[in-house]
N, C-alpha and C. Protein backbone atom coordinates (compact mmCIF):
# COMPACT_ATOMS: atom_id res chain seq x y z
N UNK A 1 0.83 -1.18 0.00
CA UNK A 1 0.00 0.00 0.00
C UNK A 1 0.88 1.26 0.00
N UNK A 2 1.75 1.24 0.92
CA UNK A 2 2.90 2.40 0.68
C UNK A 2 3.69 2.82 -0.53
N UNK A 3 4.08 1.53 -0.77
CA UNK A 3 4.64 1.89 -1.99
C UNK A 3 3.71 2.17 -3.07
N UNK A 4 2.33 1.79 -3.47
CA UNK A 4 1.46 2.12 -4.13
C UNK A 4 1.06 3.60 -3.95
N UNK A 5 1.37 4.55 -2.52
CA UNK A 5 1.19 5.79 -2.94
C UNK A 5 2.47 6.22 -3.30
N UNK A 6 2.96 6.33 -3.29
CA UNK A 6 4.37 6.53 -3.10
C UNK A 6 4.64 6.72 -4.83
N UNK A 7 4.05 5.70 -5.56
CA UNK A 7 4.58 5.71 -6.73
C UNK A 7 3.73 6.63 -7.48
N UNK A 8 2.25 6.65 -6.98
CA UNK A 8 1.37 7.63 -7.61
C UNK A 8 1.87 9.10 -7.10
N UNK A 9 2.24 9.20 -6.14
CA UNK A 9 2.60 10.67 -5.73
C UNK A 9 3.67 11.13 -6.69
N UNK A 10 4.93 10.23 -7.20
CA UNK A 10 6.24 10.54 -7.63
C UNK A 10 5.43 10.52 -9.25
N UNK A 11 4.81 9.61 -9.84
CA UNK A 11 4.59 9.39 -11.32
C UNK A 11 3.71 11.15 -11.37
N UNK A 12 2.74 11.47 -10.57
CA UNK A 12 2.02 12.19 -10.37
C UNK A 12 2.75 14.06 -10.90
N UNK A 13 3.65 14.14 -9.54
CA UNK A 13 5.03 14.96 -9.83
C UNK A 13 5.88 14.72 -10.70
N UNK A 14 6.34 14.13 -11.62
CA UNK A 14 6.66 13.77 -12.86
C UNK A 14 6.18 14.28 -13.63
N UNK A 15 5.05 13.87 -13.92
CA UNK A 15 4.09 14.58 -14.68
C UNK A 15 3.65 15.59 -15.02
N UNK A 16 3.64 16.19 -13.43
CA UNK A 16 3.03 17.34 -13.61
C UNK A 16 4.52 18.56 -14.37
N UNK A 17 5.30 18.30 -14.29
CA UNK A 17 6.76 19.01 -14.79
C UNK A 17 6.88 18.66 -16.13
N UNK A 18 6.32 18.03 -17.05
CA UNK A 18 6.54 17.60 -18.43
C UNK A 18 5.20 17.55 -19.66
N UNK A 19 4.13 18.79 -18.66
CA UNK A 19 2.53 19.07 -19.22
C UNK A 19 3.19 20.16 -20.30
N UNK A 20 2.76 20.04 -21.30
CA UNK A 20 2.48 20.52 -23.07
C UNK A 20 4.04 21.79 -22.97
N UNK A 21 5.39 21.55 -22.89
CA UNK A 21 6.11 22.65 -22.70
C UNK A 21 5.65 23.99 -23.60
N UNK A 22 6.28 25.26 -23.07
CA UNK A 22 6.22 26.37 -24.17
C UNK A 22 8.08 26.92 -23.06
N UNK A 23 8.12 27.89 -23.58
CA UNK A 23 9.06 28.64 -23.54
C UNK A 23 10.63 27.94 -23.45
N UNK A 24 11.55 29.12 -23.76
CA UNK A 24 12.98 28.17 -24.17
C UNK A 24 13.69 28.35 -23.25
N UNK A 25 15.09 28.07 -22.84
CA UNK A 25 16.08 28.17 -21.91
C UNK A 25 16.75 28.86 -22.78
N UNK A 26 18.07 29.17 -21.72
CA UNK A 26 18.94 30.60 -22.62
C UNK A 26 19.19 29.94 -23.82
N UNK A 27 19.46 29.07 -24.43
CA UNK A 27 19.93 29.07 -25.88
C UNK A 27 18.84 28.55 -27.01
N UNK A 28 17.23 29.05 -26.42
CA UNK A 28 16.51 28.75 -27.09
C UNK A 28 15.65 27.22 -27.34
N UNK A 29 16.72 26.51 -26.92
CA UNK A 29 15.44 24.91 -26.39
C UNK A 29 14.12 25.33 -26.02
N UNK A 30 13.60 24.80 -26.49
CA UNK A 30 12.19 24.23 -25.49
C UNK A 30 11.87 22.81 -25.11
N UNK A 31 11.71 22.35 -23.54
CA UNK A 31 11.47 21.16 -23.21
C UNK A 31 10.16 20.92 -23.45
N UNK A 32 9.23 21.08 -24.00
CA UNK A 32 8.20 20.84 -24.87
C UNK A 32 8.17 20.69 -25.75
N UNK A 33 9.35 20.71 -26.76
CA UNK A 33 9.94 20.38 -28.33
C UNK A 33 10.83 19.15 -27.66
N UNK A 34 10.92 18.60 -26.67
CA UNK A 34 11.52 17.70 -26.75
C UNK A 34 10.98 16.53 -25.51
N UNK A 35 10.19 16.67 -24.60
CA UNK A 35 9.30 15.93 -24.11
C UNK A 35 8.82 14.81 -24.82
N UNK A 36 8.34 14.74 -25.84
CA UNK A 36 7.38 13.84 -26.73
C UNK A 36 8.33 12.73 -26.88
N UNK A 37 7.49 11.51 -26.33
CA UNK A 37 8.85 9.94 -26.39
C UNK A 37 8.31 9.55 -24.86
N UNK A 38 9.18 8.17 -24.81
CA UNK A 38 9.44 7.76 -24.05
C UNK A 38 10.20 7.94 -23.20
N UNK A 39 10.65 7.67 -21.75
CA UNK A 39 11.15 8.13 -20.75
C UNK A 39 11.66 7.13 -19.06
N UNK A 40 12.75 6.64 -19.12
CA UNK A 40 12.90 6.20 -18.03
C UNK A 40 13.55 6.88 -16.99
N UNK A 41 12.93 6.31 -15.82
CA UNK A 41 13.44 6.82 -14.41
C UNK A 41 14.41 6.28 -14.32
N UNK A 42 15.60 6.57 -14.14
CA UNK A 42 16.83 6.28 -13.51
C UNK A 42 16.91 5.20 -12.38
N UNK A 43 17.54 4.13 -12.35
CA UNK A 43 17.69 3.11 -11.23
C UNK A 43 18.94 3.29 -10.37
N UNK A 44 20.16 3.59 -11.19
CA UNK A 44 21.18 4.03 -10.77
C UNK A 44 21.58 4.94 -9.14
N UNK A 45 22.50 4.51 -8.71
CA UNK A 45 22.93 4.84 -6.91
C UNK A 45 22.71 6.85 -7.58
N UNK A 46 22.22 7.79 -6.78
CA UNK A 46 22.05 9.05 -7.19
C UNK A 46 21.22 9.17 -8.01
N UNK A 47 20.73 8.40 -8.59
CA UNK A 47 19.22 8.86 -9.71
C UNK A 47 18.00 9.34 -8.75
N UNK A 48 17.82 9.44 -7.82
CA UNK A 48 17.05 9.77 -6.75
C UNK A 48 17.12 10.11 -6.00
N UNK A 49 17.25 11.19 -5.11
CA UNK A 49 17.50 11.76 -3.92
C UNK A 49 16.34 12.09 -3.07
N UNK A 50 16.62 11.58 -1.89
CA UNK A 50 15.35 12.47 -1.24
C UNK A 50 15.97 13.06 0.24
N UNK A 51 15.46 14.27 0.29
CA UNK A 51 15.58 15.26 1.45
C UNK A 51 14.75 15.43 2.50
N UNK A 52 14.49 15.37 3.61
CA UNK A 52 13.59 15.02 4.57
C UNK A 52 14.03 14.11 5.74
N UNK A 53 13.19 14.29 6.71
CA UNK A 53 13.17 12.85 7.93
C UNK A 53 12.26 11.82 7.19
N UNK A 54 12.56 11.49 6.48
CA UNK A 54 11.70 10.05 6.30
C UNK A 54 13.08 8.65 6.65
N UNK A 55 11.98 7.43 6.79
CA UNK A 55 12.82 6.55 6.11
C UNK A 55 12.56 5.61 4.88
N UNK A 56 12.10 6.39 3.77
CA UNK A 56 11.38 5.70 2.65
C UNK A 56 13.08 5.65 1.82
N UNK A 57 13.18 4.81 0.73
CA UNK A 57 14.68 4.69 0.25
C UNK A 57 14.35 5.15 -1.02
N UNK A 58 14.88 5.15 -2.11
CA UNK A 58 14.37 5.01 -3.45
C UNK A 58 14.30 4.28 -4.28
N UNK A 59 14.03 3.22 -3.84
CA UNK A 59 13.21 1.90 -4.06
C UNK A 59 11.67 1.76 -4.03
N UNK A 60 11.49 2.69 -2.98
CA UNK A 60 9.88 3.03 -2.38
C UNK A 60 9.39 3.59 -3.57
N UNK A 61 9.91 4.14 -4.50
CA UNK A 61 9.00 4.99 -5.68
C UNK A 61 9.56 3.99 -6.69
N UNK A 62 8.38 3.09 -6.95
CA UNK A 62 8.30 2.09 -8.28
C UNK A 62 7.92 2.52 -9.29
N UNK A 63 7.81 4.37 -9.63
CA UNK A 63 7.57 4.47 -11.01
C UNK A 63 8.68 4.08 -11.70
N UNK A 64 8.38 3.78 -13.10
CA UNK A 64 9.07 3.70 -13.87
C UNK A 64 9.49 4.45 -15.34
N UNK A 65 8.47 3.94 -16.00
CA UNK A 65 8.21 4.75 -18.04
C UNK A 65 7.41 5.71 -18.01
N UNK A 66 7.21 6.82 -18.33
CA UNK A 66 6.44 7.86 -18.87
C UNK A 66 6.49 7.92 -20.36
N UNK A 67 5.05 8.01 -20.85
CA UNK A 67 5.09 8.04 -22.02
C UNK A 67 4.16 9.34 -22.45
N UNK A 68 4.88 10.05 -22.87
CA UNK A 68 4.32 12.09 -23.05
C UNK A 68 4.05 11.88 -24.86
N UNK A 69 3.15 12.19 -24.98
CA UNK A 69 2.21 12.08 -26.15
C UNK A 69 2.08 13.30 -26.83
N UNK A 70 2.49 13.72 -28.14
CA UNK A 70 2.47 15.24 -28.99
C UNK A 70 1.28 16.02 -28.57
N UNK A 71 -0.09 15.35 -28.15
CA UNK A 71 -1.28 15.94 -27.81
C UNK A 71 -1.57 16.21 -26.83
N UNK A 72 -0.11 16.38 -25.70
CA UNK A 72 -0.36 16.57 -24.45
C UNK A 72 -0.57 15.66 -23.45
N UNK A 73 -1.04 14.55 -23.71
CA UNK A 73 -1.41 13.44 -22.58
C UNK A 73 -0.39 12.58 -22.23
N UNK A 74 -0.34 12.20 -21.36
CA UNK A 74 0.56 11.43 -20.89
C UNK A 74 0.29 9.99 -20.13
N UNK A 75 1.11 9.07 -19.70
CA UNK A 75 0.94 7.77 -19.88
C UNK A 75 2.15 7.52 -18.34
N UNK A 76 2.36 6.61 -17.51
CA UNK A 76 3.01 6.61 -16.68
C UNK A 76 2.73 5.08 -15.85
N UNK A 77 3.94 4.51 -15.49
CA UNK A 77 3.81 3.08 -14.89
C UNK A 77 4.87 2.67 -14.36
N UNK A 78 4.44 1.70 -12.94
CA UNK A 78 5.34 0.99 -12.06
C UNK A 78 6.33 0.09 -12.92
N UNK A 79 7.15 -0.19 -12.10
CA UNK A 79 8.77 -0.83 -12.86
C UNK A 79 7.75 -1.88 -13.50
N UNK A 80 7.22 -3.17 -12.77
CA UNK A 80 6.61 -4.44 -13.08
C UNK A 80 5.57 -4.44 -14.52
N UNK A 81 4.61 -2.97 -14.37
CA UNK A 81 4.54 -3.20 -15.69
C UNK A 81 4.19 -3.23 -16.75
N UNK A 82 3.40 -3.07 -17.57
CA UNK A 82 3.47 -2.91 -19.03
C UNK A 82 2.93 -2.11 -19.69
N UNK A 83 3.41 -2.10 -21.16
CA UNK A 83 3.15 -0.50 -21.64
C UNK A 83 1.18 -0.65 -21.61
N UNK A 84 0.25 -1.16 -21.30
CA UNK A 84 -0.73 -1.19 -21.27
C UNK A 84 -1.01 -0.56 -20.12
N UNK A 85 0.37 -0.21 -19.29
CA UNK A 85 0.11 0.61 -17.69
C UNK A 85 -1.05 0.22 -16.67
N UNK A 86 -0.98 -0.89 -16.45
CA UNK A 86 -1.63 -1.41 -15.44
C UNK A 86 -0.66 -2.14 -13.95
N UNK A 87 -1.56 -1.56 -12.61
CA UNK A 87 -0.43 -2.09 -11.91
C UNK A 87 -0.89 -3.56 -11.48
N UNK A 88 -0.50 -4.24 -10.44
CA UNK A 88 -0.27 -5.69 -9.97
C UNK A 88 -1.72 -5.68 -9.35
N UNK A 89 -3.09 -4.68 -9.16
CA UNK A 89 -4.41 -5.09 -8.98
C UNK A 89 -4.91 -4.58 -10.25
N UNK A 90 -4.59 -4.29 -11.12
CA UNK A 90 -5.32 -4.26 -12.30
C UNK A 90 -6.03 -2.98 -12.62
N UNK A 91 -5.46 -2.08 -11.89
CA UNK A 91 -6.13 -0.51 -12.53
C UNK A 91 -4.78 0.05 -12.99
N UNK A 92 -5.48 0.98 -13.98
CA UNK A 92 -4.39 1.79 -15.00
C UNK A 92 -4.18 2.86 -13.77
N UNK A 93 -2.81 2.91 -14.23
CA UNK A 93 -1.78 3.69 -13.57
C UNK A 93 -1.65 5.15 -14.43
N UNK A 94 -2.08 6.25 -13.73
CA UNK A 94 -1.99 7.59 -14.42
C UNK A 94 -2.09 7.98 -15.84
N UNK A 95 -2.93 7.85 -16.09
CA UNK A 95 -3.17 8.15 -17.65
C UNK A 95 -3.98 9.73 -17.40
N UNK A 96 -3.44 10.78 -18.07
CA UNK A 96 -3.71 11.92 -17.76
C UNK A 96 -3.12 12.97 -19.06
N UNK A 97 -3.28 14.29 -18.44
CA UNK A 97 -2.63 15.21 -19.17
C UNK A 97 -1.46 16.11 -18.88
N UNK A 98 -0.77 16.76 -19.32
CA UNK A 98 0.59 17.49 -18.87
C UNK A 98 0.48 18.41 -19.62
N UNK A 99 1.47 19.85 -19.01
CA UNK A 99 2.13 21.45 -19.35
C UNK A 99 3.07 21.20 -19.02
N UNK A 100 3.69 21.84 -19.16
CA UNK A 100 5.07 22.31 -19.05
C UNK A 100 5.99 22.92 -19.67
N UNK A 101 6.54 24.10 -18.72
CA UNK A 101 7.11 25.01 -19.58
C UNK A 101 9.37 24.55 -19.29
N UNK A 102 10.06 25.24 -19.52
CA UNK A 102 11.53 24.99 -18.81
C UNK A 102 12.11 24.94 -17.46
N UNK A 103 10.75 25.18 -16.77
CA UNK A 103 11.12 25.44 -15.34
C UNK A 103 9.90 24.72 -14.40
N UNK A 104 8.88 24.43 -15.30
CA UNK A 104 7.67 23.22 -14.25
C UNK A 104 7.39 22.51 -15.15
N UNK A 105 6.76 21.46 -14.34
CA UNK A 105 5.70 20.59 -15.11
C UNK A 105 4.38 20.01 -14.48
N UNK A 106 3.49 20.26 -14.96
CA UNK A 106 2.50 19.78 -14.56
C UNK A 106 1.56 18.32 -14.75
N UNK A 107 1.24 17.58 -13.75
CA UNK A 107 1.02 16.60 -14.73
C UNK A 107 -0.64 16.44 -13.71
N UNK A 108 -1.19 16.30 -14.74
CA UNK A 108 -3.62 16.17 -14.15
C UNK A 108 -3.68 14.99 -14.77
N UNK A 109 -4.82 14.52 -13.53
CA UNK A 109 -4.80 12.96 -13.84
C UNK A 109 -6.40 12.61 -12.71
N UNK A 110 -7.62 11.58 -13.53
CA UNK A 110 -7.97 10.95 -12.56
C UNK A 110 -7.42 10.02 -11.39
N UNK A 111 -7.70 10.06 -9.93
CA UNK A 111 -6.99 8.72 -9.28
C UNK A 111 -7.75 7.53 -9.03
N UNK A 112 -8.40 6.83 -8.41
CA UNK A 112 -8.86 5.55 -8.50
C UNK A 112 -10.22 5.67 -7.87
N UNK A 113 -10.43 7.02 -7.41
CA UNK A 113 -11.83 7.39 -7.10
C UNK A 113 -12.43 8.42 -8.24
N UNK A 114 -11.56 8.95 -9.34
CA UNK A 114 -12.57 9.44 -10.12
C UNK A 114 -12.36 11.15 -9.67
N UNK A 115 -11.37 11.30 -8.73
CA UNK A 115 -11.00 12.59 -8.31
C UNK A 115 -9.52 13.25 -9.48
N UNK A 116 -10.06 14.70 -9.81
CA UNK A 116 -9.22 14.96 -10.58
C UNK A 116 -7.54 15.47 -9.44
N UNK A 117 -6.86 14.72 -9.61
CA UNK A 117 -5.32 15.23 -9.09
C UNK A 117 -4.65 16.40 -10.04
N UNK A 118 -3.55 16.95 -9.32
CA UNK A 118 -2.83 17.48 -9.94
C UNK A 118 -1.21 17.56 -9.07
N UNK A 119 -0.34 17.10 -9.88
CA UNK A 119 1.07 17.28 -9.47
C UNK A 119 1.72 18.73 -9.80
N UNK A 120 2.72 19.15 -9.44
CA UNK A 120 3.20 20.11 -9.81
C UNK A 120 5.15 19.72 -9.53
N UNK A 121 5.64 20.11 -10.14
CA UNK A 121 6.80 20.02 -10.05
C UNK A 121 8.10 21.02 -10.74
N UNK A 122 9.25 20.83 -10.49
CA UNK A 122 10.01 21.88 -10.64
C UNK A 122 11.03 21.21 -12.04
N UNK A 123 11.30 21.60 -12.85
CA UNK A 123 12.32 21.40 -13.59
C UNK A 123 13.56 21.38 -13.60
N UNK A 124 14.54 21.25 -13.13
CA UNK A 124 16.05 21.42 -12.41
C UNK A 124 16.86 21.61 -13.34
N UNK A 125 17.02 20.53 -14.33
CA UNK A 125 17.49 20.97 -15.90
C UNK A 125 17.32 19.82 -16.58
N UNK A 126 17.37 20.20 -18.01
CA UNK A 126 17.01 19.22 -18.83
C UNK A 126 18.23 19.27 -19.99
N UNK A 127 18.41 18.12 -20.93
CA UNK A 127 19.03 17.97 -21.95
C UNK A 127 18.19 17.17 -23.19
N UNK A 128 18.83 17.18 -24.27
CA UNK A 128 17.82 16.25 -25.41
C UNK A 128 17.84 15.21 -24.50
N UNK A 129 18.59 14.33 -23.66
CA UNK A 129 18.37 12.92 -23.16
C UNK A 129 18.39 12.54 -21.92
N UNK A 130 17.75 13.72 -21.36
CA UNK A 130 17.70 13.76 -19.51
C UNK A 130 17.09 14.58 -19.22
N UNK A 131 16.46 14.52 -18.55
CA UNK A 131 15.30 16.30 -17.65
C UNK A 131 15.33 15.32 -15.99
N UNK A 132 16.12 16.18 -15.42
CA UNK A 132 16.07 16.37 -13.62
C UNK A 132 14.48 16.96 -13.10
N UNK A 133 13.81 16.39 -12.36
CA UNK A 133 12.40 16.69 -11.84
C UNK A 133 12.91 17.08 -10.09
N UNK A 134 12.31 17.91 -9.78
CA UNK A 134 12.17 17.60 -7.94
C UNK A 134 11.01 18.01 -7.75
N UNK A 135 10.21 17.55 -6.55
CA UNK A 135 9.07 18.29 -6.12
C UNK A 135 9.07 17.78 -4.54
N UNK A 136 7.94 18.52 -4.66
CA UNK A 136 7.42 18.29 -2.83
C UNK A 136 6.41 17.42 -2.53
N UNK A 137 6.94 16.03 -1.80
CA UNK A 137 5.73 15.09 -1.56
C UNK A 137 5.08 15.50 0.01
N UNK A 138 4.08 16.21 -0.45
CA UNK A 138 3.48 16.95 1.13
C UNK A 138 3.31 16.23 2.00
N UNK A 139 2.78 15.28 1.90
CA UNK A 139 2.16 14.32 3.08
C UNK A 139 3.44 13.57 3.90
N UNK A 140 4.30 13.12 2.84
CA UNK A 140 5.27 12.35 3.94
C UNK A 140 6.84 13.70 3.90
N UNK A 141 6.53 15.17 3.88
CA UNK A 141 7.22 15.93 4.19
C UNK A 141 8.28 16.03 3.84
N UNK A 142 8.58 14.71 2.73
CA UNK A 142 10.18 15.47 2.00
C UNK A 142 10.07 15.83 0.43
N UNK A 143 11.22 16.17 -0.22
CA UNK A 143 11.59 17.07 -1.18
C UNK A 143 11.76 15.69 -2.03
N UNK A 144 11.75 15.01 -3.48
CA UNK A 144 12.32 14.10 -4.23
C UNK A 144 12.74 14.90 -5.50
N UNK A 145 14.11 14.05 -5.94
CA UNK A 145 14.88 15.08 -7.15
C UNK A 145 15.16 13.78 -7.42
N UNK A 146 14.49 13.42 -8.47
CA UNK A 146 15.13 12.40 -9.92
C UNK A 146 15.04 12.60 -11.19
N UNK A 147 16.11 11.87 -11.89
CA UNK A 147 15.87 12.18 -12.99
C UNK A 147 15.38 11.07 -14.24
N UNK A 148 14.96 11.56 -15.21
CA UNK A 148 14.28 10.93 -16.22
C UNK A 148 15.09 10.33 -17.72
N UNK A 149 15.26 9.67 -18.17
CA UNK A 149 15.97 9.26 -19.17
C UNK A 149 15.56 9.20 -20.73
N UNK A 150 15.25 10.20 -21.82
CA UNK A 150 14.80 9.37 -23.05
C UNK A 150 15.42 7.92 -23.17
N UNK A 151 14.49 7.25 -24.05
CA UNK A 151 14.43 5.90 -24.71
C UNK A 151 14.34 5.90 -25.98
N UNK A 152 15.91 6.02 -26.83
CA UNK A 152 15.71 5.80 -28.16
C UNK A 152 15.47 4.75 -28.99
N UNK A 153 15.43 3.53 -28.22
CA UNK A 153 15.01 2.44 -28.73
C UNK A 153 13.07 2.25 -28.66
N UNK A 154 12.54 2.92 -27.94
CA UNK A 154 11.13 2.65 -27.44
C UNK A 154 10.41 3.23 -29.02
N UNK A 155 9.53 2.94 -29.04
CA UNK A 155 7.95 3.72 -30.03
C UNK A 155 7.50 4.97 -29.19
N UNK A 156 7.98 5.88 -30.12
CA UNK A 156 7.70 7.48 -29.24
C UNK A 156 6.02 7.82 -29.72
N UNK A 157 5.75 8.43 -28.84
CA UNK A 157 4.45 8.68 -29.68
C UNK A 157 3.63 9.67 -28.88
């Protein structure tokens, strides 16, 4: 159950940092010209940080793939699994919409009651093949900063 929020809170904040980008960084990028694709979370020792008194590790956040769609919507799922984004009881895992400009992202989403959520998150920096996320998980009071990976082998879409 923990880890089941845990992963909706982090996929959630993810999300919300990689909703429909507009505006550029100093040399003119826009992470909304380059959002669209596939996307892995980092597994790697430092792909995750978290700041706070907790004792959750980063293991505790089983998101995994984000899949950000040219039309704005977005797609998001636990390590286990599949691009049909369903978790281990059988409801789809965040299927929603996203903004985002070079410096947030937003990601809106029904949750399993039919309540509209919304994440919000910070952009830290991005490259064509990496965007750093952090945000604030309110409830269990700490800060999470990971980062995201394109997938040039995946079906972008």
């Amino acid at each position: 159950m923990l880890s089941k929020i845990l992963y909706r809170a982090a996929i959630v904040a993810a999300l919300i940092l990689m909703t429909a980008c507009g505006g550029g960084d100093d040399d003119g990028r826009r992470l909304g010209e380059m959002i669209v694709g596939t996307w892995q979370r980092g597994w790697n020792k430092g792909d995750v940080i978290i700041d706070g008194d907790t004792d959750l590790e980063p293991e505790n956040f089983t998101y995994d793939l984000f899949v950000f769609r040219g039309d704005g919507s977005y797609n998001g799922m636990v390590r286990e699994g599949t691009f049909t984004a369903y978790d281990k009881e059988g409801k789809v895992i965040y299927n929603g919409d996203y903004r985002c400009d070079n410096n947030n992202l937003k990601l809106t989403y029904l949750d399993d009651d039919k309540v509209k959520r919304t994440i919000l998150a910070q952009v830290v920096s991005f490259t064509d093949s990496s965007v750093l996320i952090r945000y604030d998980y309110e409830q269990k009071g700490i800060t999470v900063t990971f980062i995201i990976r394109k997938q040039t082998n995946a079906t972008n879409g």
